[in-house]
PDB file of N, CA and C in Angstrom:
ATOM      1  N   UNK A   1       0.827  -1.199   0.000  1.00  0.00           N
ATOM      2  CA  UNK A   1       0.000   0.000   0.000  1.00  0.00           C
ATOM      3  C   UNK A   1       0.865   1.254   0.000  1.00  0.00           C
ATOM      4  N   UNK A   2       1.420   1.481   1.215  1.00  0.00           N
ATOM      5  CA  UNK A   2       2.483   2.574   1.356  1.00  0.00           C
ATOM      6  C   UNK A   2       3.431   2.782  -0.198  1.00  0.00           C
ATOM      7  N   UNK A   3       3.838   1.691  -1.116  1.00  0.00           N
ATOM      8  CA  UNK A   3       4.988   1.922  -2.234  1.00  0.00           C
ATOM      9  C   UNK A   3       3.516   2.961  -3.392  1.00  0.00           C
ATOM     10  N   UNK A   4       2.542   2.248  -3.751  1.00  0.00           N
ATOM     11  CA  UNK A   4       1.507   2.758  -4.864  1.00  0.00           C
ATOM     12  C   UNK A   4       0.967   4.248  -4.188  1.00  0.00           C
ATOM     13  N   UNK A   5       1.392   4.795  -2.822  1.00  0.00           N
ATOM     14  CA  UNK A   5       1.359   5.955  -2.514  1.00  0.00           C
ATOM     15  C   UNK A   5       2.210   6.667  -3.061  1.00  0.00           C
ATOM     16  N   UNK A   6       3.830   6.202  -2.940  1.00  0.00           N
ATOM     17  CA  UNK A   6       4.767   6.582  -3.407  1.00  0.00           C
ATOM     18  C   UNK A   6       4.800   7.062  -4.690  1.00  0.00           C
ATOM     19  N   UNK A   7       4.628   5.889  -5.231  1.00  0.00           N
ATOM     20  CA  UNK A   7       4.359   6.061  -6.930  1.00  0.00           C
ATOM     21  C   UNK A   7       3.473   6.630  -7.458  1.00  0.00           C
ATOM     22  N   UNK A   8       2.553   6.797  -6.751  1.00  0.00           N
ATOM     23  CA  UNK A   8       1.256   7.988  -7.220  1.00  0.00           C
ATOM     24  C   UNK A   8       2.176   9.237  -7.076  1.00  0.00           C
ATOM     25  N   UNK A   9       2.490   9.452  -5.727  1.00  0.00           N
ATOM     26  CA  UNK A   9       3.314  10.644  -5.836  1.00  0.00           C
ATOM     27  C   UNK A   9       3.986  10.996  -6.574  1.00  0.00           C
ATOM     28  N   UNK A  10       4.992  10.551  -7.066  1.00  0.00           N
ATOM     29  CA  UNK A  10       6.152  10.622  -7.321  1.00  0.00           C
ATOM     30  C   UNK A  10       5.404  10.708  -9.178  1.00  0.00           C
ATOM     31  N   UNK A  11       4.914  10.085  -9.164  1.00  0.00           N
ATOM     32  CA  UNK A  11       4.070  10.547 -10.822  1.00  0.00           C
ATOM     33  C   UNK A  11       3.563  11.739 -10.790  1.00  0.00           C
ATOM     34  N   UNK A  12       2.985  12.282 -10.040  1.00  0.00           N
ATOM     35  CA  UNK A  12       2.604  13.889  -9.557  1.00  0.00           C
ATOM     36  C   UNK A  12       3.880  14.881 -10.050  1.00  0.00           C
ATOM     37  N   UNK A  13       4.777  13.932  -9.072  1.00  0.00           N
ATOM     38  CA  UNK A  13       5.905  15.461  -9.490  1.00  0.00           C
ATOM     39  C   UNK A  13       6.306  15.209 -10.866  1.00  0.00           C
ATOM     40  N   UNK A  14       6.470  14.668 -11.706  1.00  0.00           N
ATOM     41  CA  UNK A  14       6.716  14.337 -13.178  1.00  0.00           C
ATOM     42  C   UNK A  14       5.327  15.276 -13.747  1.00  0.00           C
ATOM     43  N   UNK A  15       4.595  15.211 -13.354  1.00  0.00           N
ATOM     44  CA  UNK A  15       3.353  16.108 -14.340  1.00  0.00           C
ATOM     45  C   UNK A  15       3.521  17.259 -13.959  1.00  0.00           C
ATOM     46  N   UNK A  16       2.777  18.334 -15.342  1.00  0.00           N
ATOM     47  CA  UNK A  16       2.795  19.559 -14.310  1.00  0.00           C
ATOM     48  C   UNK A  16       1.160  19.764 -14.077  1.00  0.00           C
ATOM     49  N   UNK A  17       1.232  20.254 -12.898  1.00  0.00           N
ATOM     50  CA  UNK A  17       0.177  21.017 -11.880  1.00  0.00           C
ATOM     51  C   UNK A  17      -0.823  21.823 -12.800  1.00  0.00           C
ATOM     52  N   UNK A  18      -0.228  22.599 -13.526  1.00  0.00           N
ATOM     53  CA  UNK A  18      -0.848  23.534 -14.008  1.00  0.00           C
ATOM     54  C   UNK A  18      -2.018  22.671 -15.254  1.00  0.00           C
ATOM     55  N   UNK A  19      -1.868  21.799 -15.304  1.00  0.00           N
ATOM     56  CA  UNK A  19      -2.913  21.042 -15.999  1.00  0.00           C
ATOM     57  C   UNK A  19      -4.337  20.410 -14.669  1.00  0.00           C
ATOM     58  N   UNK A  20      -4.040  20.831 -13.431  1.00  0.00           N
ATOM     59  CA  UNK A  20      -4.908  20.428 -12.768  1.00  0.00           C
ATOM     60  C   UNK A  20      -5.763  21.057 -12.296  1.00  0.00           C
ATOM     61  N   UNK A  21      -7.260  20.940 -11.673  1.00  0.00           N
ATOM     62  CA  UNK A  21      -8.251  21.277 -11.618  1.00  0.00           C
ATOM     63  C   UNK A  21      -8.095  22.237 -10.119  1.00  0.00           C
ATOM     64  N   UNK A  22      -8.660  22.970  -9.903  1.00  0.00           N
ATOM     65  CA  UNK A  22      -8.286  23.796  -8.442  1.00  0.00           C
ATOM     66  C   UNK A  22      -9.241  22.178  -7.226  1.00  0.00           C
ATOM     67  N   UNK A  23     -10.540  21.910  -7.749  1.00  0.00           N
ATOM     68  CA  UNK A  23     -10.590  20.645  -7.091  1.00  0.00           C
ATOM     69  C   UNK A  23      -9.556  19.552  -6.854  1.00  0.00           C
ATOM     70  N   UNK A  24      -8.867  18.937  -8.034  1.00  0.00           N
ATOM     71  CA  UNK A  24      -7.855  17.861  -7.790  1.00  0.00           C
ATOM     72  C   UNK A  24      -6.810  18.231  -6.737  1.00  0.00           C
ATOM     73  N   UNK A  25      -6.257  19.601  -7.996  1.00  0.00           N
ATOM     74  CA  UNK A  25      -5.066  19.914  -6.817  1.00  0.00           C
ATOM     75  C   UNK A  25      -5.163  19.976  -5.016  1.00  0.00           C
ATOM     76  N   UNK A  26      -6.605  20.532  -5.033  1.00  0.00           N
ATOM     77  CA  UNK A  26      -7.076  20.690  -3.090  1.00  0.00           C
ATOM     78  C   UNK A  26      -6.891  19.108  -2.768  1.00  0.00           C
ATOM     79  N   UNK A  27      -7.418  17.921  -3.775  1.00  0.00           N
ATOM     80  CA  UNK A  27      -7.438  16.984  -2.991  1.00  0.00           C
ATOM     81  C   UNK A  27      -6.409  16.361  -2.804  1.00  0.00           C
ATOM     82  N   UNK A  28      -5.543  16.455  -3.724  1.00  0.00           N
ATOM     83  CA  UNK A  28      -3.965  15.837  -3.856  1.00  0.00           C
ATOM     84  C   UNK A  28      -3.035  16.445  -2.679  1.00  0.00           C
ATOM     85  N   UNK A  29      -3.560  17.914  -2.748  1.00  0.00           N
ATOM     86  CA  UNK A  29      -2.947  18.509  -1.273  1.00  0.00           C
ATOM     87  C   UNK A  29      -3.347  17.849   0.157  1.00  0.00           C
ATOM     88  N   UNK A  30      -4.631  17.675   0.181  1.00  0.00           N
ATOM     89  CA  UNK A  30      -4.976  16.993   1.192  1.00  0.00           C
ATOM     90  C   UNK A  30      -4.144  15.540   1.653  1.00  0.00           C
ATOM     91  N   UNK A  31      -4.281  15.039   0.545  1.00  0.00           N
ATOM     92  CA  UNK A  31      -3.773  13.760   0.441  1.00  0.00           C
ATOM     93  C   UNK A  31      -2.324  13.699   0.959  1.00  0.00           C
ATOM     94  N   UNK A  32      -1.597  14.627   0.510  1.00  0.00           N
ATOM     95  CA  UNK A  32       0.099  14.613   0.762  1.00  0.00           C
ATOM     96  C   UNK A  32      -0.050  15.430   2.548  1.00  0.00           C
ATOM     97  N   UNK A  33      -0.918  16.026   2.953  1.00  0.00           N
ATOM     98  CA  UNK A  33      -0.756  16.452   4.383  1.00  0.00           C
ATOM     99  C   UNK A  33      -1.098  15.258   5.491  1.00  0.00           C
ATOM    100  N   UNK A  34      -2.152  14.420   4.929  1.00  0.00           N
ATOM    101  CA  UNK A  34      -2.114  13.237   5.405  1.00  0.00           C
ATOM    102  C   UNK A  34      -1.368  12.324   5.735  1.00  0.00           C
ATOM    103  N   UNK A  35      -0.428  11.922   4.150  1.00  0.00           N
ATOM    104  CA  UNK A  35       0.726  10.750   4.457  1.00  0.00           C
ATOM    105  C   UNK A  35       2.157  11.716   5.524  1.00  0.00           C
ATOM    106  N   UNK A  36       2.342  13.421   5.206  1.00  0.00           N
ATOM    107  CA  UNK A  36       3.322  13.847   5.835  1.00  0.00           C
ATOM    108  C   UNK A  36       2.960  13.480   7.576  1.00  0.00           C
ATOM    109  N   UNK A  37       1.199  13.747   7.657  1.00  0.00           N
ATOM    110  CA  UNK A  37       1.482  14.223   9.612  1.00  0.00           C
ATOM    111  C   UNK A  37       0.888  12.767   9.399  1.00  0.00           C
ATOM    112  N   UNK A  38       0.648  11.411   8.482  1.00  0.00           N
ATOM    113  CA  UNK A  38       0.354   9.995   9.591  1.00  0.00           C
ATOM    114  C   UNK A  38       2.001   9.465   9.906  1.00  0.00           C
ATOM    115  N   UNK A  39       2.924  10.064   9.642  1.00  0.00           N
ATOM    116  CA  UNK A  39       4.551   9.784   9.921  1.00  0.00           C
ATOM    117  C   UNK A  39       5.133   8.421   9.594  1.00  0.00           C
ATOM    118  N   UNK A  40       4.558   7.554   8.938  1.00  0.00           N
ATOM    119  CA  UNK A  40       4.692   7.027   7.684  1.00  0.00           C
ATOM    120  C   UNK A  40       5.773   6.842   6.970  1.00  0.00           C
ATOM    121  N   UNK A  41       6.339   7.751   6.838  1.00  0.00           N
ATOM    122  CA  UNK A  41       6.997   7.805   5.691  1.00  0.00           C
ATOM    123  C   UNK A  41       8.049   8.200   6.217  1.00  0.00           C
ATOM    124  N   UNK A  42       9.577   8.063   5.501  1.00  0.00           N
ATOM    125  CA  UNK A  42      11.185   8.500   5.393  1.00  0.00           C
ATOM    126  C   UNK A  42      11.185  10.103   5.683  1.00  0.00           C
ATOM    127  N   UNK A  43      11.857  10.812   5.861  1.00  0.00           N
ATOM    128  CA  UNK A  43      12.488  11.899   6.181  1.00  0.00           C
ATOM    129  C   UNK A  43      12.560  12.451   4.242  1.00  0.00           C
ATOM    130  N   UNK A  44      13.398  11.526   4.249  1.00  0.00           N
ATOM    131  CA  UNK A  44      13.327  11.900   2.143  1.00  0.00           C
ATOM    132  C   UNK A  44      11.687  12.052   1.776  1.00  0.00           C
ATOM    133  N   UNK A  45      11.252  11.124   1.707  1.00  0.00           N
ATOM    134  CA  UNK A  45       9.694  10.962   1.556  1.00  0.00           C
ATOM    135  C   UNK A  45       9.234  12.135   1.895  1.00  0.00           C
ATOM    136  N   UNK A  46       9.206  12.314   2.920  1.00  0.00           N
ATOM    137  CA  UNK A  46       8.510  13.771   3.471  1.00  0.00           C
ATOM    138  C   UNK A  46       9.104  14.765   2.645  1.00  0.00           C
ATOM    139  N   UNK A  47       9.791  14.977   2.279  1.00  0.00           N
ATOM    140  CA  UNK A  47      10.810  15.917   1.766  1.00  0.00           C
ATOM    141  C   UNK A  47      10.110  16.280   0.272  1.00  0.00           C
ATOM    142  N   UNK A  48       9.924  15.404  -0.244  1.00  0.00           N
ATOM    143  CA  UNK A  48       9.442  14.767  -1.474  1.00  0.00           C
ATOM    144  C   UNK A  48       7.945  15.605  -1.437  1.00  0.00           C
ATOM    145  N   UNK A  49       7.590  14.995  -0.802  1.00  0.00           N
ATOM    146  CA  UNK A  49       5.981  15.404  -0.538  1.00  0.00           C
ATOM    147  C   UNK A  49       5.861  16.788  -0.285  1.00  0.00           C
ATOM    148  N   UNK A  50       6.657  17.260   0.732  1.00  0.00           N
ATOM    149  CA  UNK A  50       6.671  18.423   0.858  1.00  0.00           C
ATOM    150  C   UNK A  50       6.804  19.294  -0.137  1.00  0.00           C
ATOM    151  N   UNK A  51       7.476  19.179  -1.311  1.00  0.00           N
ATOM    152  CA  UNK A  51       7.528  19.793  -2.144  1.00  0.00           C
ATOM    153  C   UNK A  51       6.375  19.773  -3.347  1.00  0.00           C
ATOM    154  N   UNK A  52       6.122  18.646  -3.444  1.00  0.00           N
ATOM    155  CA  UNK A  52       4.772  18.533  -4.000  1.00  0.00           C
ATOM    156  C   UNK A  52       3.686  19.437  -3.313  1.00  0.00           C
ATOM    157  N   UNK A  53       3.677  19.410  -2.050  1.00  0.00           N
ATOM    158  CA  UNK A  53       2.428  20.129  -1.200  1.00  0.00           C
ATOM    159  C   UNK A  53       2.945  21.290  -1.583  1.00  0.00           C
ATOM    160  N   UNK A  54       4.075  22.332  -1.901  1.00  0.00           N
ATOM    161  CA  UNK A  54       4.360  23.503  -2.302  1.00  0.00           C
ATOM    162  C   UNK A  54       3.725  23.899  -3.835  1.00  0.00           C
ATOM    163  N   UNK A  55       3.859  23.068  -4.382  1.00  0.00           N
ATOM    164  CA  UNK A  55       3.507  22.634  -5.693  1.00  0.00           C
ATOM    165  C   UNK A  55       2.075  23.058  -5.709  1.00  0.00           C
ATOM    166  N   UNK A  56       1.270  22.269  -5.448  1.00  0.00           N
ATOM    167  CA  UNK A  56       0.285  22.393  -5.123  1.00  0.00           C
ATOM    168  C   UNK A  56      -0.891  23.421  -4.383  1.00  0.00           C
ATOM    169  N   UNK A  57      -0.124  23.926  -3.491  1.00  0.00           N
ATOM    170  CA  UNK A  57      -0.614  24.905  -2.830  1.00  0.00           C
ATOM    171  C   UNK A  57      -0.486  26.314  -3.614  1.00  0.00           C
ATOM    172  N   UNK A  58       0.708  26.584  -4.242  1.00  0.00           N
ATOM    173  CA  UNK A  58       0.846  27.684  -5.067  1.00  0.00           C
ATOM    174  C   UNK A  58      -0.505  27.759  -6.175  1.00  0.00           C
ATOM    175  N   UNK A  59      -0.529  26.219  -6.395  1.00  0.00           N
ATOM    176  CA  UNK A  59      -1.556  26.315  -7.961  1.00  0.00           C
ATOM    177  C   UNK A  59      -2.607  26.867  -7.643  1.00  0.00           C
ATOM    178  N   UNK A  60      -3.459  25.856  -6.412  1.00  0.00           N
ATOM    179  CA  UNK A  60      -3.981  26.259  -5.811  1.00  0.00           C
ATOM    180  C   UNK A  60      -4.847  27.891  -5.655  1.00  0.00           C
ATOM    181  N   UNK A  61      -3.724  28.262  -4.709  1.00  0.00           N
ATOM    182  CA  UNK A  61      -3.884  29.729  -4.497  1.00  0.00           C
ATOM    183  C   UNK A  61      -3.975  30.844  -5.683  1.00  0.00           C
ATOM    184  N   UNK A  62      -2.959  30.099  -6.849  1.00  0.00           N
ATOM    185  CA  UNK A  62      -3.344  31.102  -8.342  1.00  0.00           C
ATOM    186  C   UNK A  62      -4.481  30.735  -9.083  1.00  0.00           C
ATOM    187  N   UNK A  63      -5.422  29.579  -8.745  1.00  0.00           N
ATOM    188  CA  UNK A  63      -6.620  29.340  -9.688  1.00  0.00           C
ATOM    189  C   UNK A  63      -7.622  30.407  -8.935  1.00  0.00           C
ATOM    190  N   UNK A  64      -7.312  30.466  -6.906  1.00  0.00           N
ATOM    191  CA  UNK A  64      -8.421  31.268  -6.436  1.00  0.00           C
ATOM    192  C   UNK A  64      -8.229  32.405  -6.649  1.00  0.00           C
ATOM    193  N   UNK A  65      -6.841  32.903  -7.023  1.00  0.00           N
ATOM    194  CA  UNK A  65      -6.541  34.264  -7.130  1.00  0.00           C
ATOM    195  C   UNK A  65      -7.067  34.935  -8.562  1.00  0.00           C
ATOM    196  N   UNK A  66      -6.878  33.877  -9.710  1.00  0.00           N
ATOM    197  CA  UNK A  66      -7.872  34.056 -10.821  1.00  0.00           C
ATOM    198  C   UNK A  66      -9.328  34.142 -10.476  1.00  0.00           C
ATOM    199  N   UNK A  67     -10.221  33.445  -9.688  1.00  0.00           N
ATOM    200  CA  UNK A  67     -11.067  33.197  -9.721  1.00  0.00           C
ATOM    201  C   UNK A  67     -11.815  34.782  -8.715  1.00  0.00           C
ATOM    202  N   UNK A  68     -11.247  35.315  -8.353  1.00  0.00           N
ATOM    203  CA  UNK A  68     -11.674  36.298  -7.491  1.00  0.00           C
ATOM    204  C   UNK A  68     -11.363  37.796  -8.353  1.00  0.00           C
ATOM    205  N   UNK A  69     -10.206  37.584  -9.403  1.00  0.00           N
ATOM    206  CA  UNK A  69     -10.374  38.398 -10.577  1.00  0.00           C
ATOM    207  C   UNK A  69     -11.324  38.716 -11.261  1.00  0.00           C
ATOM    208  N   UNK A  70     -12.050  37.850 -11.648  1.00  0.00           N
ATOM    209  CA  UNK A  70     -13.116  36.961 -12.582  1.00  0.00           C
ATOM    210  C   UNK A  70     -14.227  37.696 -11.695  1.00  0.00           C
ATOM    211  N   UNK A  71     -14.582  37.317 -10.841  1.00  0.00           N
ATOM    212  CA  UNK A  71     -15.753  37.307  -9.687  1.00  0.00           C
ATOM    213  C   UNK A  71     -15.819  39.239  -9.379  1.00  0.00           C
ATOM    214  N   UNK A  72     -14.935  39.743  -9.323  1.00  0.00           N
ATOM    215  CA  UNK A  72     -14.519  41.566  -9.304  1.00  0.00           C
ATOM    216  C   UNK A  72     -14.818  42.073 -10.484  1.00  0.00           C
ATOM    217  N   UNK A  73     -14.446  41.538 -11.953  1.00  0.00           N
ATOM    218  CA  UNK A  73     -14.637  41.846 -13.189  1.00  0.00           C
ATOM    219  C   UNK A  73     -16.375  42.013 -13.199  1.00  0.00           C
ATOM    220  N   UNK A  74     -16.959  40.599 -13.122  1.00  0.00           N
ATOM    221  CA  UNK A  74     -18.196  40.854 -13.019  1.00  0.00           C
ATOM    222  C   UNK A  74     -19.095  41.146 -12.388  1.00  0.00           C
ATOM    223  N   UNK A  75     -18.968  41.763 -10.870  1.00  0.00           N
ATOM    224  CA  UNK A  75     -19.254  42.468  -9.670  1.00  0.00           C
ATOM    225  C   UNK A  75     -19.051  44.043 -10.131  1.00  0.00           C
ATOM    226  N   UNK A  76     -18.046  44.370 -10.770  1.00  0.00           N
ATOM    227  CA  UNK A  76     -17.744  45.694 -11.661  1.00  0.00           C
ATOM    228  C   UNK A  76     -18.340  46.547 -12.572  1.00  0.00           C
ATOM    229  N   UNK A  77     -18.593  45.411 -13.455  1.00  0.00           N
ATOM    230  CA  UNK A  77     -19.623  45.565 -14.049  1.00  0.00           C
ATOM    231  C   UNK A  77     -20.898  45.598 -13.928  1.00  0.00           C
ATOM    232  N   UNK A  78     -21.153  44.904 -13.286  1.00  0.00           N
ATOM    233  CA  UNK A  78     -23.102  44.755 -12.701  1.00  0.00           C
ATOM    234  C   UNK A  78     -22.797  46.280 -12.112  1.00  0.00           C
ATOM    235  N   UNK A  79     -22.117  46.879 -11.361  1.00  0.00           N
ATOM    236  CA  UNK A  79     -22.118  48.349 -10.475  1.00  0.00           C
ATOM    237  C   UNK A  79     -21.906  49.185 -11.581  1.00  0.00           C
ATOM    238  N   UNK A  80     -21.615  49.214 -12.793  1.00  0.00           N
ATOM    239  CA  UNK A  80     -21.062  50.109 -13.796  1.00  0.00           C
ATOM    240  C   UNK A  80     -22.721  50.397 -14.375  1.00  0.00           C
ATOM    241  N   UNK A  81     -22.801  49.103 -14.424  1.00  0.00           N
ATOM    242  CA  UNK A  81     -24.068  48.666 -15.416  1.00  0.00           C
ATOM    243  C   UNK A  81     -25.635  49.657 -14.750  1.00  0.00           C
ATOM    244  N   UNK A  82     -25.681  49.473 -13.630  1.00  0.00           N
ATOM    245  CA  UNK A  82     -26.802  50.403 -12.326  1.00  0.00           C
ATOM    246  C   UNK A  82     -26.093  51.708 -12.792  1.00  0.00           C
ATOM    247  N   UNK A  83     -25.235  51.984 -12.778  1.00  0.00           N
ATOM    248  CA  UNK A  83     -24.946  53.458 -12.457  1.00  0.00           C
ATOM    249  C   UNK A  83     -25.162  54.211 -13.675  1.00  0.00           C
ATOM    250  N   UNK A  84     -25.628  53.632 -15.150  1.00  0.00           N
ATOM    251  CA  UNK A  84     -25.512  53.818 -15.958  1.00  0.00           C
ATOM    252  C   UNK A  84     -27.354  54.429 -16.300  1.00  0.00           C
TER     253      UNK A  84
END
């Protein structure tokens, strides 16, 4: 069980992120905070993961940071649109 964790992982960091869904990425994050705090795993391992969870968390944070762009654009407009 523990190695097909590995290897899931470790296929993660070979892809890039930026092809992933702001859903996946949250859950893949989840997933890697799990195997880091069930202690599980090598010191390397963690290491590993950890960087993936960086990975991840950045994407993350730039799909919501788009998404609140998006959400202002058309909040902007609806107020442009009344005032008009």
């Amino acid at each position: 069980m523990k190695s097909k964790k590995i290897k899931y992982f470790m296929d993660l960091l070979n892809k890039n992120v930026t092809n992933l869904s702001f859903e996946e990425a949250f859950e893949r994050l989840n997933k890697v905070v799990e195997l880091i705090e069930g202690g599980d795993v090598s010191l390397d391992e963690s290491i590993k993961y950890y960087e993936i969870g960086i990975l991840l968390k950045n994407h993350c944070e730039e799909k919501l940071k788009n998404a609140e762009t998006k959400i202002k654009k058309v909040v902007d407009n609806k107020i442009k649109n009344i005032d008009e």
